[in-house]
Protein backbone atom coordinates (compact mmCIF):
# COMPACT_ATOMS: atom_id res chain seq x y z
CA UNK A 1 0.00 0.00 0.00
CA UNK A 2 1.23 3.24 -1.33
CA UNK A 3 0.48 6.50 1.07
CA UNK A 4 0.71 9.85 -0.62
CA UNK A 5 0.62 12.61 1.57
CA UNK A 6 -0.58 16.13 0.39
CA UNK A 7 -0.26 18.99 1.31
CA UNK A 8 -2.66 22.07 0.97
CA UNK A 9 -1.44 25.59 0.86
CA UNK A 10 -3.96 28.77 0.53
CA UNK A 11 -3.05 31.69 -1.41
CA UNK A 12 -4.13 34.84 0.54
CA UNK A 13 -4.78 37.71 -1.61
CA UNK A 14 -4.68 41.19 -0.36
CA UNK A 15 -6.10 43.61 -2.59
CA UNK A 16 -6.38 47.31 -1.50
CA UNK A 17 -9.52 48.81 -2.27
CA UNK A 18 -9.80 52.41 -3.07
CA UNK A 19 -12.66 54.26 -2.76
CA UNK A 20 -13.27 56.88 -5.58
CA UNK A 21 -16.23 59.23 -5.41
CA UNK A 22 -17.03 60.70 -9.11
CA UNK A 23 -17.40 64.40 -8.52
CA UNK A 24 -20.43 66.05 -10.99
CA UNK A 25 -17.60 68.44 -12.89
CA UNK A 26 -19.83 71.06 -13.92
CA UNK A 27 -21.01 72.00 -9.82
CA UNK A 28 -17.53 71.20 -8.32
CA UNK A 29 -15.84 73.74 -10.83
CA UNK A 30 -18.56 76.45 -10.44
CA UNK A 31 -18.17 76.07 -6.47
CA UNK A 32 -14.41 76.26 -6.78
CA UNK A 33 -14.42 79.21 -9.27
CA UNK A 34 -16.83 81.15 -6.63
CA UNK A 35 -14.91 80.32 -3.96
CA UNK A 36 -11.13 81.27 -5.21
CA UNK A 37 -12.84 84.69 -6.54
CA UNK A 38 -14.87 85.35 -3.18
CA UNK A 39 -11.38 84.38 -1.15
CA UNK A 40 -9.55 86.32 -3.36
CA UNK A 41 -11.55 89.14 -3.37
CA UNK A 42 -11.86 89.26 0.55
CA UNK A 43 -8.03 89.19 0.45
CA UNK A 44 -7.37 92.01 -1.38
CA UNK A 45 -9.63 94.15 0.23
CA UNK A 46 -8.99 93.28 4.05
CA UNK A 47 -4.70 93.25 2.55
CA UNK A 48 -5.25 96.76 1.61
CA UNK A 49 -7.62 97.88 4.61
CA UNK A 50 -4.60 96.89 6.65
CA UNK A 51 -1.87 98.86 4.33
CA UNK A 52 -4.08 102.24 4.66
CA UNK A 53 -4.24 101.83 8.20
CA UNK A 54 -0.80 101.22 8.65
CA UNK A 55 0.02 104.51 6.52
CA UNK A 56 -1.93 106.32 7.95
CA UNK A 57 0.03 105.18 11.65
CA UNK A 58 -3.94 104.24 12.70
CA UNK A 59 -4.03 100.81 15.19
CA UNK A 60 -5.31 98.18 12.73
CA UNK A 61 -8.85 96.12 14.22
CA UNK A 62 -8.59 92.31 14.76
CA UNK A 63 -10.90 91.51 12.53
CA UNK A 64 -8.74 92.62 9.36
CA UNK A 65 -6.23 90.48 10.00
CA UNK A 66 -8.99 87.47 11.01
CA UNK A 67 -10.41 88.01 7.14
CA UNK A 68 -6.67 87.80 5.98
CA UNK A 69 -6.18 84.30 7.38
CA UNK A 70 -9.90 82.74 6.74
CA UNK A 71 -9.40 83.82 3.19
CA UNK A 72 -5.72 82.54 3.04
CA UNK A 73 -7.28 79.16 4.32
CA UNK A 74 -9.65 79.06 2.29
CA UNK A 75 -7.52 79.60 -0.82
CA UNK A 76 -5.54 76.69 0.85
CA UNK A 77 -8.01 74.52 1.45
CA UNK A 78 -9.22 74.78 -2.62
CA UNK A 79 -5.61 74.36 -4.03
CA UNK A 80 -5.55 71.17 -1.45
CA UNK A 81 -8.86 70.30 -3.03
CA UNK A 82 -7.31 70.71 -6.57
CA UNK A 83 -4.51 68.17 -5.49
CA UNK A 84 -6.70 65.80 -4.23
CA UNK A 85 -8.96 65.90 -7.35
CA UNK A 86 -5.91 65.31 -9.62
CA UNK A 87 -5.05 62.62 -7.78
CA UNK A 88 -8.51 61.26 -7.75
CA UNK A 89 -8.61 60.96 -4.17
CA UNK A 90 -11.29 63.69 -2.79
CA UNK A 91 -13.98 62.69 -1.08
CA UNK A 92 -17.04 63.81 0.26
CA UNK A 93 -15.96 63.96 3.71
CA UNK A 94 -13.22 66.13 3.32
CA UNK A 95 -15.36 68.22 1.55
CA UNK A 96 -18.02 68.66 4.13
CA UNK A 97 -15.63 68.96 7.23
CA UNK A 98 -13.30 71.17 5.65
CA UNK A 99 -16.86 73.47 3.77
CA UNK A 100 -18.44 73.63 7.28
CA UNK A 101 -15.00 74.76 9.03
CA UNK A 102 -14.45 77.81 6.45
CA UNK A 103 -18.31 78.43 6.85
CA UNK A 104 -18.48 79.37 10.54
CA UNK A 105 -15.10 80.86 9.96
CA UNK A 106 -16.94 82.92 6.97
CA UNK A 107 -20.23 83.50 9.51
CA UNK A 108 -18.16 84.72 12.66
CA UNK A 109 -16.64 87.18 10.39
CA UNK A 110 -19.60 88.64 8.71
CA UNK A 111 -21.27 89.16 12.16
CA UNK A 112 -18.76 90.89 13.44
CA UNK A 113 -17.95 93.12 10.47
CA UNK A 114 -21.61 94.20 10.39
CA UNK A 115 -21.55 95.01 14.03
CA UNK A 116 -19.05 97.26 13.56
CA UNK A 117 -20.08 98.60 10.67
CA UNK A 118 -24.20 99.17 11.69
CA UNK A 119 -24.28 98.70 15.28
CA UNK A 120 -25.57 100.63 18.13
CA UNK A 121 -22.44 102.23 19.58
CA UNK A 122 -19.89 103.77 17.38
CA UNK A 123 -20.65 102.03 14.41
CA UNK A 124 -19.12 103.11 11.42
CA UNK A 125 -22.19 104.29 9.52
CA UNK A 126 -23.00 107.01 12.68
CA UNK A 127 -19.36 108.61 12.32
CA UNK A 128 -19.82 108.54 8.53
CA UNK A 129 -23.10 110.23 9.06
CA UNK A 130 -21.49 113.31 11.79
């Protein structure tokens, strides 16, 4: 009697899976083109809000330099969004975290500004107006 032994090996394949989210191209370049022109634009404005004041040897408010960085991040945060999507690795969580920081970063901002600029006490609109 003959005995053949045999053995039995398993192949374990590891495959890495990953996840790609197909962005609609027509909204995702219309939100990026309104957001690089609204952070630009905010830039430029609070950048030379900042130089006048600093000619004119006048203490420059917090809140200039606040819309100097949220705009800076937010031009950031679309070139890092331009990397990922040419890498084909955004998704839709990065998206919402990162769109939901820069909007109560956005919100914050825009409250203050218009206290300053309409509210009760010393607003800018009442020494305009003496």
């Amino acid at each position: 009697m003959v005995s053949t032994e045999s053995t039995m090996s398993e192949a374990v394949v590891v495959r890495h899976v990953r996840t790609k989210y197909h962005w609609p191209a027509l909204q995702l370049n219309f939100w990026l083109l309104i957001m690089i022109i609204g952070s630009s634009t905010i830039l430029g404005i609070f950048s030379y809000f900042v130089t006048v004041q600093s000619q004119l040897d006048v203490g420059t408010p917090w809140y200039f330099p606040y819309w100097i960085t949220v705009s800076a991040l937010s031009i950031l945060f679309i070139f890092m969004m331009l990397y990922l999507i040419s890498q084909r690795q955004l998704l839709p969580g990065i998206v919402v975290m990162g769109s939901f920081i820069l909007f109560v970063l956005w919100m914050v901002g825009l409250i203050f500004i218009s206290i300053e600029l309409w509210g009760p006490s010393g607003s800018v609109n009442m020494n305009n107006n003496i």
